[in-house]
N, C-alpha and C. Protein backbone atom coordinates (compact mmCIF):
# COMPACT_ATOMS: atom_id res chain seq x y z
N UNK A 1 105.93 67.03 68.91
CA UNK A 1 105.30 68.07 69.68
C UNK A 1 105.64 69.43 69.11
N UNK A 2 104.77 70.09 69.06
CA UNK A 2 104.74 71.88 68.40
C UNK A 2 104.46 72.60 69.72
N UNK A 3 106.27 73.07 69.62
CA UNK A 3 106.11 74.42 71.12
C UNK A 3 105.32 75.45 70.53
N UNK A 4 104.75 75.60 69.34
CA UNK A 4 103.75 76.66 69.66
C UNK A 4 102.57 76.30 70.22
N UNK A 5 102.01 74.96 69.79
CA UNK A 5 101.02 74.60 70.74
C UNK A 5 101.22 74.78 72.37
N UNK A 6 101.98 74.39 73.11
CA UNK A 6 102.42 74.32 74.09
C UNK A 6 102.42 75.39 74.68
N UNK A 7 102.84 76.71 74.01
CA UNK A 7 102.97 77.92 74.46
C UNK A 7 101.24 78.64 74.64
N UNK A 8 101.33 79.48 75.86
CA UNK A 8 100.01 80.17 75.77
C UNK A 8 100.64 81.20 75.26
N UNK A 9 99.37 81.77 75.09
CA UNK A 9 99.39 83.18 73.97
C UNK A 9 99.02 84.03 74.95
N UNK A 10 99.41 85.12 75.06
CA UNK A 10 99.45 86.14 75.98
C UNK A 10 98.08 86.89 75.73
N UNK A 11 97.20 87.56 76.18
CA UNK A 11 95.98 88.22 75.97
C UNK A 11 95.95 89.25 76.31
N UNK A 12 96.16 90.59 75.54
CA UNK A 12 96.51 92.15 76.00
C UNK A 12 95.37 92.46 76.78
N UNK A 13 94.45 92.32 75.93
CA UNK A 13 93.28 92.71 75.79
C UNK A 13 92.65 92.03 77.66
N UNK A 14 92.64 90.88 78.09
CA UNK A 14 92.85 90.47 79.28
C UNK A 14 93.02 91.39 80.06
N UNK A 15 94.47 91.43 80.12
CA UNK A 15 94.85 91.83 80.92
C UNK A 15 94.85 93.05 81.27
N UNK A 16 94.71 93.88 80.39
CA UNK A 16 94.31 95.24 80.31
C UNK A 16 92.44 95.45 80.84
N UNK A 17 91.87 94.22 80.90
CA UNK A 17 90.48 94.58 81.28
C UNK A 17 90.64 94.27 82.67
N UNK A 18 91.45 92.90 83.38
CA UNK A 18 91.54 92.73 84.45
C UNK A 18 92.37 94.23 84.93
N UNK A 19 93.03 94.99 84.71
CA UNK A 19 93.99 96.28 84.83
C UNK A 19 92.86 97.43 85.11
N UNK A 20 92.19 97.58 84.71
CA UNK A 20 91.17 98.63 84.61
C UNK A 20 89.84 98.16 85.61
N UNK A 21 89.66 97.15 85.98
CA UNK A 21 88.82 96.57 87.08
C UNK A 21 89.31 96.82 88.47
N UNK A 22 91.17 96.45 88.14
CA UNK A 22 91.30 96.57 89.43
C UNK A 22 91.84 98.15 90.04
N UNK A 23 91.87 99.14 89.10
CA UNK A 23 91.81 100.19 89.20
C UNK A 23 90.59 101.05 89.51
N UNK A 24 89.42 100.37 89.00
CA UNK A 24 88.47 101.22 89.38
C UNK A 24 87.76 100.45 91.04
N UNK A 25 88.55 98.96 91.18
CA UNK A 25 88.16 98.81 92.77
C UNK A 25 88.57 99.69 93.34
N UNK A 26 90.16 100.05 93.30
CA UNK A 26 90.72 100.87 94.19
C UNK A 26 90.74 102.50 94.41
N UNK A 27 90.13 102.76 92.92
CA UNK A 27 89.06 104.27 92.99
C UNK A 27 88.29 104.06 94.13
N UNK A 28 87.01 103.40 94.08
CA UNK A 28 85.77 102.74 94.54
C UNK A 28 86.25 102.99 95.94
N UNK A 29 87.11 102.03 96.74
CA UNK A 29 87.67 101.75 97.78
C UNK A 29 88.14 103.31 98.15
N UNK A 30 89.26 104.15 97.93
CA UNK A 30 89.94 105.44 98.07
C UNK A 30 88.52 106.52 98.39
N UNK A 31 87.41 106.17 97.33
CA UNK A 31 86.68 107.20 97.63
C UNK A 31 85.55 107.00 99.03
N UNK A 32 85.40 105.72 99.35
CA UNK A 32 84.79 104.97 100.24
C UNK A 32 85.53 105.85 101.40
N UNK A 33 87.19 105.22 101.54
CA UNK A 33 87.66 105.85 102.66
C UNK A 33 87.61 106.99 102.83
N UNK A 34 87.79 108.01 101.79
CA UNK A 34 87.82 109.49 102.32
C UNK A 34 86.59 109.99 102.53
N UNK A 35 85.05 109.64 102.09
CA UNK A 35 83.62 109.85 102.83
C UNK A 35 83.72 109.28 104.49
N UNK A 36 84.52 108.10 104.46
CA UNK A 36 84.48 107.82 105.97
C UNK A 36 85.23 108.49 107.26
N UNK A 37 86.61 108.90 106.53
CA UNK A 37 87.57 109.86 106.98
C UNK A 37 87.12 111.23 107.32
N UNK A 38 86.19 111.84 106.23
CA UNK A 38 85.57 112.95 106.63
C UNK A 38 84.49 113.00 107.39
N UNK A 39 83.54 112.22 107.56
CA UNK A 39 82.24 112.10 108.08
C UNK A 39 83.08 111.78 109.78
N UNK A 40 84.30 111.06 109.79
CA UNK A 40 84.24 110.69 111.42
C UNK A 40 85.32 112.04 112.13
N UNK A 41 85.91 112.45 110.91
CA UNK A 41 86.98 114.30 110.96
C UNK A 41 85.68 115.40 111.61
N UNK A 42 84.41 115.42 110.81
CA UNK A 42 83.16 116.03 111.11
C UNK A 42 83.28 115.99 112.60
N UNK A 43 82.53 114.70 112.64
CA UNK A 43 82.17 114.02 113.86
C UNK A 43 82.91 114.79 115.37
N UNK A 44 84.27 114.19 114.50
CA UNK A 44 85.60 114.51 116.13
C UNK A 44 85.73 116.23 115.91
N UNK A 45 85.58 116.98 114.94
CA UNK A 45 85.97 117.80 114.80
C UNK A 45 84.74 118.64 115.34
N UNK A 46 83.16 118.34 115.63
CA UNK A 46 82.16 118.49 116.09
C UNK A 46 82.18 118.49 117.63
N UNK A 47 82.30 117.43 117.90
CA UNK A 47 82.42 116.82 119.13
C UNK A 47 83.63 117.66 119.63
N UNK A 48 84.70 117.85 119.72
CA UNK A 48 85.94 118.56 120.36
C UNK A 48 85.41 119.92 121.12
N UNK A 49 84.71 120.36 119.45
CA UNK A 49 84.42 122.03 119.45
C UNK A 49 82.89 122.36 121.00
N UNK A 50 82.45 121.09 120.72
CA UNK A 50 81.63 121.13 121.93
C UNK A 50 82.24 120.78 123.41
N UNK A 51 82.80 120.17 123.22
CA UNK A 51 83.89 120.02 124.51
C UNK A 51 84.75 121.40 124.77
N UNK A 52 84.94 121.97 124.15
CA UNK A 52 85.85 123.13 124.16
C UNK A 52 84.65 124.32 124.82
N UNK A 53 83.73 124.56 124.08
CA UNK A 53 82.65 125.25 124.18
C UNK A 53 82.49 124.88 125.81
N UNK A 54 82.43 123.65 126.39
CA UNK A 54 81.82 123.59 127.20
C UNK A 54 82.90 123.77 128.67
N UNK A 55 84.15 123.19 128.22
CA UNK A 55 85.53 123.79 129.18
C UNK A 55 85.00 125.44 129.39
N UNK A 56 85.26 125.67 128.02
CA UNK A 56 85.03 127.19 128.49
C UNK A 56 84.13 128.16 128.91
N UNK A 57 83.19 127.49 129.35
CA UNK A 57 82.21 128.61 129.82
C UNK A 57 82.50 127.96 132.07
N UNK A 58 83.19 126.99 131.97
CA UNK A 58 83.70 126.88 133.43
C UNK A 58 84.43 127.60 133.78
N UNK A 59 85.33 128.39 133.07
CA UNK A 59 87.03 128.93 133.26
C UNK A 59 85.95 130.28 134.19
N UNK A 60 87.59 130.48 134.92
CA UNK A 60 86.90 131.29 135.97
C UNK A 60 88.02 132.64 135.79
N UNK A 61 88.10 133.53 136.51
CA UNK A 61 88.74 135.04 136.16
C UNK A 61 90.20 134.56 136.50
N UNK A 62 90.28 133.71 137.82
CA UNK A 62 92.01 133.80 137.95
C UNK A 62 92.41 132.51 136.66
N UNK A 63 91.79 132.06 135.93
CA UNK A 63 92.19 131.48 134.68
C UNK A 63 92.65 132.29 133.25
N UNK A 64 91.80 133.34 133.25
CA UNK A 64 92.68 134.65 132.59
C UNK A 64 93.25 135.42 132.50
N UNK A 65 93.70 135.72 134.15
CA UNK A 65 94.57 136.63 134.25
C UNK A 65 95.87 135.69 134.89
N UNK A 66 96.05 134.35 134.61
CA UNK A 66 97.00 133.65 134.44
C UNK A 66 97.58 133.51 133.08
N UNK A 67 96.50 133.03 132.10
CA UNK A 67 96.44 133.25 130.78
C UNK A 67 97.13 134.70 130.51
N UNK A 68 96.32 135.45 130.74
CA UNK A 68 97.18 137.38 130.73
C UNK A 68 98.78 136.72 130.71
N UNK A 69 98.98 136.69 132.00
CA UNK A 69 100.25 137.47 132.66
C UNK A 69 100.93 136.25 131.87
N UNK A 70 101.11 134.64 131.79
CA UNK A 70 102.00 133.88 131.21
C UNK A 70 102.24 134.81 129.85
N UNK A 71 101.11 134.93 128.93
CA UNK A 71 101.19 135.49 127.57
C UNK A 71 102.22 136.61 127.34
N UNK A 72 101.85 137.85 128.73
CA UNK A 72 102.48 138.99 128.59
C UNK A 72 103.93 138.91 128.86
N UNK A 73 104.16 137.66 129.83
CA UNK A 73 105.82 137.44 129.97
C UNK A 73 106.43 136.64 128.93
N UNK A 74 105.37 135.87 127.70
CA UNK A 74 105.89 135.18 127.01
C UNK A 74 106.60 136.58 125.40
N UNK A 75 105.01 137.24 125.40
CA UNK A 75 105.67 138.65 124.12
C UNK A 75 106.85 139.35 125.04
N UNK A 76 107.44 139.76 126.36
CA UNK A 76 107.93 140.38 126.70
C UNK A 76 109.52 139.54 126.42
N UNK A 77 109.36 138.48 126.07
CA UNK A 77 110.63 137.50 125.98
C UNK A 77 110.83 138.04 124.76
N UNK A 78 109.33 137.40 123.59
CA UNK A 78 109.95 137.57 122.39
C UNK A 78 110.28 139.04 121.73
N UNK A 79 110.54 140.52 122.68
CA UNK A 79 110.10 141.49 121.77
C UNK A 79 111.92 141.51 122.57
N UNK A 80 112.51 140.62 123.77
CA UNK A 80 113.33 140.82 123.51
C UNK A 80 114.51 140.59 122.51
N UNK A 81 113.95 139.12 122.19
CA UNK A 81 114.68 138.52 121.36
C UNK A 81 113.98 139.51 119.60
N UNK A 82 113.72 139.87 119.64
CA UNK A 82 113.55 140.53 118.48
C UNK A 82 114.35 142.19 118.58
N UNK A 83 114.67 142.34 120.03
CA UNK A 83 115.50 144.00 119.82
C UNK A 83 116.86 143.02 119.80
N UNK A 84 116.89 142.02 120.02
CA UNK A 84 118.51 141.89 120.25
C UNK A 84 118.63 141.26 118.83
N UNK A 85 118.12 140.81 118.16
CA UNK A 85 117.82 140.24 116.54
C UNK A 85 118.01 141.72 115.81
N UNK A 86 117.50 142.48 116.29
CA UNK A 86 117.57 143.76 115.09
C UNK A 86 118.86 144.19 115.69
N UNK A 87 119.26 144.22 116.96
CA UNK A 87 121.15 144.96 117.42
C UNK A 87 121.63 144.19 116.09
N UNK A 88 121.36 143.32 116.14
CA UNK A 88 122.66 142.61 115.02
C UNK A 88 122.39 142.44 113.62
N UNK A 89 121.06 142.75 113.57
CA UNK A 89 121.10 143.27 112.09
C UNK A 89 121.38 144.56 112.22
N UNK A 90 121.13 145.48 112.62
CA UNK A 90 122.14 146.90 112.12
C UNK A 90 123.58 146.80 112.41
N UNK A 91 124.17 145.52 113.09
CA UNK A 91 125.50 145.78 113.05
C UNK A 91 126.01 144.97 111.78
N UNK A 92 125.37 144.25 111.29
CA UNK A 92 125.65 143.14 110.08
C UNK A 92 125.75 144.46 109.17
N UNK A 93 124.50 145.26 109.17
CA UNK A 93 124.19 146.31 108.23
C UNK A 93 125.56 147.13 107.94
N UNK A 94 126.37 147.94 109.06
CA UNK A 94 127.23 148.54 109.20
C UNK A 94 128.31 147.83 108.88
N UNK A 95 128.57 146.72 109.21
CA UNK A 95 129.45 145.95 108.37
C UNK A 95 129.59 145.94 107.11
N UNK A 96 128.40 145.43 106.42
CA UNK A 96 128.31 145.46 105.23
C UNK A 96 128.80 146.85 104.26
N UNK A 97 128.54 147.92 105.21
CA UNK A 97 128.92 149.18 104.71
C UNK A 97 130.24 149.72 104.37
N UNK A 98 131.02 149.32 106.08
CA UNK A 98 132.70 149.72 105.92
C UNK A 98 133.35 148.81 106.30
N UNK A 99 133.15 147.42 106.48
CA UNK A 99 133.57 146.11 106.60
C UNK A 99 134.29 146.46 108.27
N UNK A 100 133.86 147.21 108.92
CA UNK A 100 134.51 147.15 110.61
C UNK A 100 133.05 146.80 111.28
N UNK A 101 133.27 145.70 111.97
CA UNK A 101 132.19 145.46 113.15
C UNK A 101 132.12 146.52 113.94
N UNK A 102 131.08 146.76 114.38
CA UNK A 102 130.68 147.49 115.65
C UNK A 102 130.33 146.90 116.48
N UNK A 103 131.25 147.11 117.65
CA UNK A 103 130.83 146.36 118.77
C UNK A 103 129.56 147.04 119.93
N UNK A 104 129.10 146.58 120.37
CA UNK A 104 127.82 146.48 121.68
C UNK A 104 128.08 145.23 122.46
N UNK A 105 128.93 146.01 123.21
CA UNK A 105 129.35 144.98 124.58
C UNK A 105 128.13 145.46 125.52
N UNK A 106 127.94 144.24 126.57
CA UNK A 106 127.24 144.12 127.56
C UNK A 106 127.60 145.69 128.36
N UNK A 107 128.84 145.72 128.64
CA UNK A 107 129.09 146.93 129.69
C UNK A 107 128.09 148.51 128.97
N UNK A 108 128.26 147.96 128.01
CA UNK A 108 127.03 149.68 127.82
C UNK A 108 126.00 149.74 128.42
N UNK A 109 124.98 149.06 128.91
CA UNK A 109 124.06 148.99 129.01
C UNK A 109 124.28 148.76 130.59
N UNK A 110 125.22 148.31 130.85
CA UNK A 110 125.81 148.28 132.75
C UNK A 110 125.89 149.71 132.76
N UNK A 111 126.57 150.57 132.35
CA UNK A 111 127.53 151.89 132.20
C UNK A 111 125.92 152.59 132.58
N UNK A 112 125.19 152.70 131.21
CA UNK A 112 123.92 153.19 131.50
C UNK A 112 123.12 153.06 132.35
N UNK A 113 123.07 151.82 132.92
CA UNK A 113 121.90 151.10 133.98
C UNK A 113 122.23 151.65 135.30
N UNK A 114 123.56 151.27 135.71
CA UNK A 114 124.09 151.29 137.25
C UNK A 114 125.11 153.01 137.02
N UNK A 115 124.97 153.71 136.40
CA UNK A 115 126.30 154.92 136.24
C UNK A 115 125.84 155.41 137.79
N UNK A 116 127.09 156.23 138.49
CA UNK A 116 126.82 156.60 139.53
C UNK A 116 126.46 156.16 141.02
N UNK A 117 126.47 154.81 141.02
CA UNK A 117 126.16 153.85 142.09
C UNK A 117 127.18 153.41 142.33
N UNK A 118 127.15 152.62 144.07
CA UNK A 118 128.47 152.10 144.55
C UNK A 118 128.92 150.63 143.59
N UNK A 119 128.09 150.19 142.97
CA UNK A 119 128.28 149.38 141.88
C UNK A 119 129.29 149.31 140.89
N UNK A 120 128.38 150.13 140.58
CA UNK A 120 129.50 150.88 139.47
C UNK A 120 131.12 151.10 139.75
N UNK A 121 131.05 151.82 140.73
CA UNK A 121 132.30 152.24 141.24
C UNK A 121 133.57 151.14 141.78
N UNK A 122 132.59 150.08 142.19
CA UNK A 122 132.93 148.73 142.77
C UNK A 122 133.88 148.42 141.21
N UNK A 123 133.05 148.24 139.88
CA UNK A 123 133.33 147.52 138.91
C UNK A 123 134.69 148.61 138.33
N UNK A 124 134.36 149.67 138.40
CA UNK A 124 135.32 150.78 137.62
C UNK A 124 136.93 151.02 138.62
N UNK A 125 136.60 150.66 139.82
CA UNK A 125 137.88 150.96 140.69
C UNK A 125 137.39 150.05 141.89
N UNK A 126 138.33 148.79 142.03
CA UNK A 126 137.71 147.76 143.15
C UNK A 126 138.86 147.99 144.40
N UNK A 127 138.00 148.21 145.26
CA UNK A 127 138.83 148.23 146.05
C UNK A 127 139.38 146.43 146.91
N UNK A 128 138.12 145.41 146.66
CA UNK A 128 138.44 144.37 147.92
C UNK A 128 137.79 143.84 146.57
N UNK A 129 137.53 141.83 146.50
CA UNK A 129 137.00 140.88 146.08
C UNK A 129 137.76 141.22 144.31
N UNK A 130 139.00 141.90 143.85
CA UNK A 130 139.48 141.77 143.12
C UNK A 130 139.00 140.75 141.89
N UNK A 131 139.49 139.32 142.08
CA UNK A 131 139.26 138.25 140.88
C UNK A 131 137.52 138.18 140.80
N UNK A 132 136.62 138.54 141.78
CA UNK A 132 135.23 138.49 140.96
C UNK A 132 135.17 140.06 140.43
N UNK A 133 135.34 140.77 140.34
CA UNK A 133 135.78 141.86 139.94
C UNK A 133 136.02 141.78 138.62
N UNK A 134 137.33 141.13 138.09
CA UNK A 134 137.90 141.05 137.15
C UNK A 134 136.80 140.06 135.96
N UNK A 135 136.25 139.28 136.74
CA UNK A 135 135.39 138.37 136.50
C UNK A 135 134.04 138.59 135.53
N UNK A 136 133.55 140.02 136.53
CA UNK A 136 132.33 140.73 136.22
C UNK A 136 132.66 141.39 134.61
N UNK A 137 133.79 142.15 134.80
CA UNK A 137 134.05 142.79 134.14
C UNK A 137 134.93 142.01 132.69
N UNK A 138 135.20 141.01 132.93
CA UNK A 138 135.75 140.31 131.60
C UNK A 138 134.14 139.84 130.70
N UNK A 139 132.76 139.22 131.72
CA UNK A 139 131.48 138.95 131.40
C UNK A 139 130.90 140.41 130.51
N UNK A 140 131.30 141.76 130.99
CA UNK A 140 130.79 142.82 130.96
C UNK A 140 130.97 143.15 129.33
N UNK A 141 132.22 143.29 128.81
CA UNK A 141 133.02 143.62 128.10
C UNK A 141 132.76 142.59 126.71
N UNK A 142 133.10 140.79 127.17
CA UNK A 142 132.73 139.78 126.44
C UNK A 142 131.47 139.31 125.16
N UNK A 143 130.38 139.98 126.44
CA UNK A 143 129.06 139.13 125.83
C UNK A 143 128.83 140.28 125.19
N UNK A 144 128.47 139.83 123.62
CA UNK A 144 128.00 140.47 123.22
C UNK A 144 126.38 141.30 123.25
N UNK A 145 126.43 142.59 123.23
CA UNK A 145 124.77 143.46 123.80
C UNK A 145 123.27 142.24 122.99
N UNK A 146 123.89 142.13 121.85
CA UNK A 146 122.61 141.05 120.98
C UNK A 146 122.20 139.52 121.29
N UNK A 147 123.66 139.35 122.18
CA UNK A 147 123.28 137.98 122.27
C UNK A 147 122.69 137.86 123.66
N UNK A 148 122.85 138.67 124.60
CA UNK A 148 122.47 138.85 125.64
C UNK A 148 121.07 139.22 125.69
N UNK A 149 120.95 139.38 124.73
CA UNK A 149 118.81 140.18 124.63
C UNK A 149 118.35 138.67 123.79
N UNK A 150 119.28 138.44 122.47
CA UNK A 150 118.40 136.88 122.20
C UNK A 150 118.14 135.82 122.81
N UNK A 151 119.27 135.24 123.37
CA UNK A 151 119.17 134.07 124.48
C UNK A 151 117.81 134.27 125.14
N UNK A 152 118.32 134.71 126.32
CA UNK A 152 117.21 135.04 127.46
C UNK A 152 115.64 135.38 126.82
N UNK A 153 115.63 136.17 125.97
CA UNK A 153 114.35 136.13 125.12
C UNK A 153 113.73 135.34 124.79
N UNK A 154 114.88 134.37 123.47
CA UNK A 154 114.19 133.39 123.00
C UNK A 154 113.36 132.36 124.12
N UNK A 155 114.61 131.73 125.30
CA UNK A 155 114.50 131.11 126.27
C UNK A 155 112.87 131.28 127.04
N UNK A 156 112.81 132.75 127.11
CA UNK A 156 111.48 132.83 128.14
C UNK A 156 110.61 132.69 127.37
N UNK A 157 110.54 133.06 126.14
CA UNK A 157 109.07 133.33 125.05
C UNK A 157 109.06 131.36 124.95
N UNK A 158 110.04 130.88 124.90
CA UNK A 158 109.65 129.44 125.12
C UNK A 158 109.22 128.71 126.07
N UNK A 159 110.12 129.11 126.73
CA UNK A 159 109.66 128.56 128.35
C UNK A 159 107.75 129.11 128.78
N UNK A 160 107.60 130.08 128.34
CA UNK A 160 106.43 130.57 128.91
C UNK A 160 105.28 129.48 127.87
N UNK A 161 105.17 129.68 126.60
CA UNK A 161 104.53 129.10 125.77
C UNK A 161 104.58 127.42 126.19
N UNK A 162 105.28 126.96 126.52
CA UNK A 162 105.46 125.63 127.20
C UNK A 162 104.75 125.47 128.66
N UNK A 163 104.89 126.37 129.08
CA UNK A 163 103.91 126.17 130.59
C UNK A 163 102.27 126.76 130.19
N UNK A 164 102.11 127.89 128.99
CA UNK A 164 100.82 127.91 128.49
C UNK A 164 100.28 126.63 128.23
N UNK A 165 101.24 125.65 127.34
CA UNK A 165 100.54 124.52 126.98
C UNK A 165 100.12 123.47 127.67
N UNK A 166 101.12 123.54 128.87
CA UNK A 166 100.47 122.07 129.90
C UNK A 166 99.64 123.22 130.71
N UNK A 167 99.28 123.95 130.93
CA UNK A 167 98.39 124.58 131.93
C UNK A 167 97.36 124.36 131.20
N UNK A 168 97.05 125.01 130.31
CA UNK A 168 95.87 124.65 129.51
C UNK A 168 95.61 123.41 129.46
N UNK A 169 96.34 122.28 128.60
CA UNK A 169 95.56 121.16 129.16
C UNK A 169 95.35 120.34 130.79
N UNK A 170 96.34 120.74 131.09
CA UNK A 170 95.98 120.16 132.72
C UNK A 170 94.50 120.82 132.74
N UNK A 171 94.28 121.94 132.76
CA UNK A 171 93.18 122.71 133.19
C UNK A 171 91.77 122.52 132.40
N UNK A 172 91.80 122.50 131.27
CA UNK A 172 91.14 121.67 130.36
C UNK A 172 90.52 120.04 130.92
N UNK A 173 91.32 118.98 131.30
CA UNK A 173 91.19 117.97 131.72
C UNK A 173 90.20 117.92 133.24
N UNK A 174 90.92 119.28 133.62
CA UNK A 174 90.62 119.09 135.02
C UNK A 174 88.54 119.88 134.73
N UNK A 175 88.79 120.18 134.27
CA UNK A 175 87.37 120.88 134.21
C UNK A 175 86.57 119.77 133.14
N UNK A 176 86.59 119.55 132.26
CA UNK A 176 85.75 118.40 132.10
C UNK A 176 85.44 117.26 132.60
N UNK A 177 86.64 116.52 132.98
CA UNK A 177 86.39 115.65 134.23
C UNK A 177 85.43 115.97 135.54
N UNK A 178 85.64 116.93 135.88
CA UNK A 178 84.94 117.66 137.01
C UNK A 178 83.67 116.76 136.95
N UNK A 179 83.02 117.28 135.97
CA UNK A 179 81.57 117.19 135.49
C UNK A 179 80.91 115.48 134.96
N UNK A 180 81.98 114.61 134.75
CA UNK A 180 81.55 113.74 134.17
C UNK A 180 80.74 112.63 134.61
C-alpha cells in the first residue's frame, strides 16, 4: 500500500472558492438585514413621531406650566450646583497660587442672611438650648460654602428631571389611551 495514495490532497483552490461563497452569502445576508432594520427604524421612527404629534396637540395649559415650573426648579438646582462648582474652582485657583486654602464656611452666608435678627443673636450669644446651639454652629463653621450649593443642587436638578420623566410618560400614556 502507497500512503500517498491513501492520502487526499488538499485543494487551495477549493477551498478558497468555497471561502469566498461563503463570504459573499454573508455580505448578501448583512445587507438584507440592514434594508430590513432600516425600513422597520423608518416605519417605528414614523409611526412614534405621529403618536407624539398626536399626544401633543391634547396637552392642555396646566400641562405646561407644570412642564414650566418642574424645568425652572430643575435649572434653579443646576445653576446652583454650578455657583457652588465655580466656589471651588476659584478656591482650587487660589490654592494653586499661594498653596493656602481659602476657606468659605457655611456661617458666611448665615452671618449675611440672618445678621441682626434674634437668630443670629441666639447663634452668636445663647442664652438657653446650649448643645443645639453648639450643634448649629459646629454645622455652620464645618460645611463647606461649595459643598453646600453642590449637593442640594445637583440633588434637585435630578430629582426634578426624574419626575419630568415619569410625568411625561404617565401623561403621554394617559392621553393616547384616552382615545383608543
Amino acid at each position: 500500500m502507497n500512503m500517498e495514495n491513501q492520502q487526499t490532497h488538499f485543494n487551495h483552490e477549493d477551498w478558497l472558492n468555497h471561502l469566498y461563497r461563503y463570504i459573499e452569502t454573508a455580505r448578501q445576508f448583512g445587507n438584507e438585514l440592514f434594508k430590513g432594520l432600516k425600513s422597520l427604524s423608518r416605519k417605528g421612527l414614523l409611526e412614534a413621531w405621529n403618536e407624539i404629534r398626536f399626544v401633543a396637540s391634547k396637552l392642555t395649559p396646566q400641562d405646561f406650566i407644570v412642564t414650566g415650573l418642574l424645568t425652572l426648579t430643575g435649572i434653579i438646582g443646576g445653576l446652583f450646583f454650578l455657583i457652588g462648582l465655580s466656589l471651588f474652582g476659584y478656591q482650587a485657583i487660589l490654592w494653586l497660587q499661594d498653596g493656602v486654602w481659602t476657606g468659605f464656611p457655611l456661617f458666611a452666608v448665615f452671618d449675611f442672611l440672618f445678621e441682626n435678627t434674634a437668630f443670629h443673636q441666639w447663634i452668636v450669644q445663647p442664652e438657653s438650648w446650649l448643645g443645639l446651639q453648639k450643634m448649629f454652629s459646629w454645622f455652620l463653621e464645618s460645611v463647606p460654602l461649595s459643598l453646600a450649593l453642590m449637593i442640594p443642587g445637583l440633588s434637585i436638578a435630578f430629582f426634578m428631571a426624574g419626575i419630568m420623566v415619569v410625568i411625561t410618560l404617565f401623561r403621554f400614556n394617559q392621553l393616547r389611551n384616552r382615545n383608543d
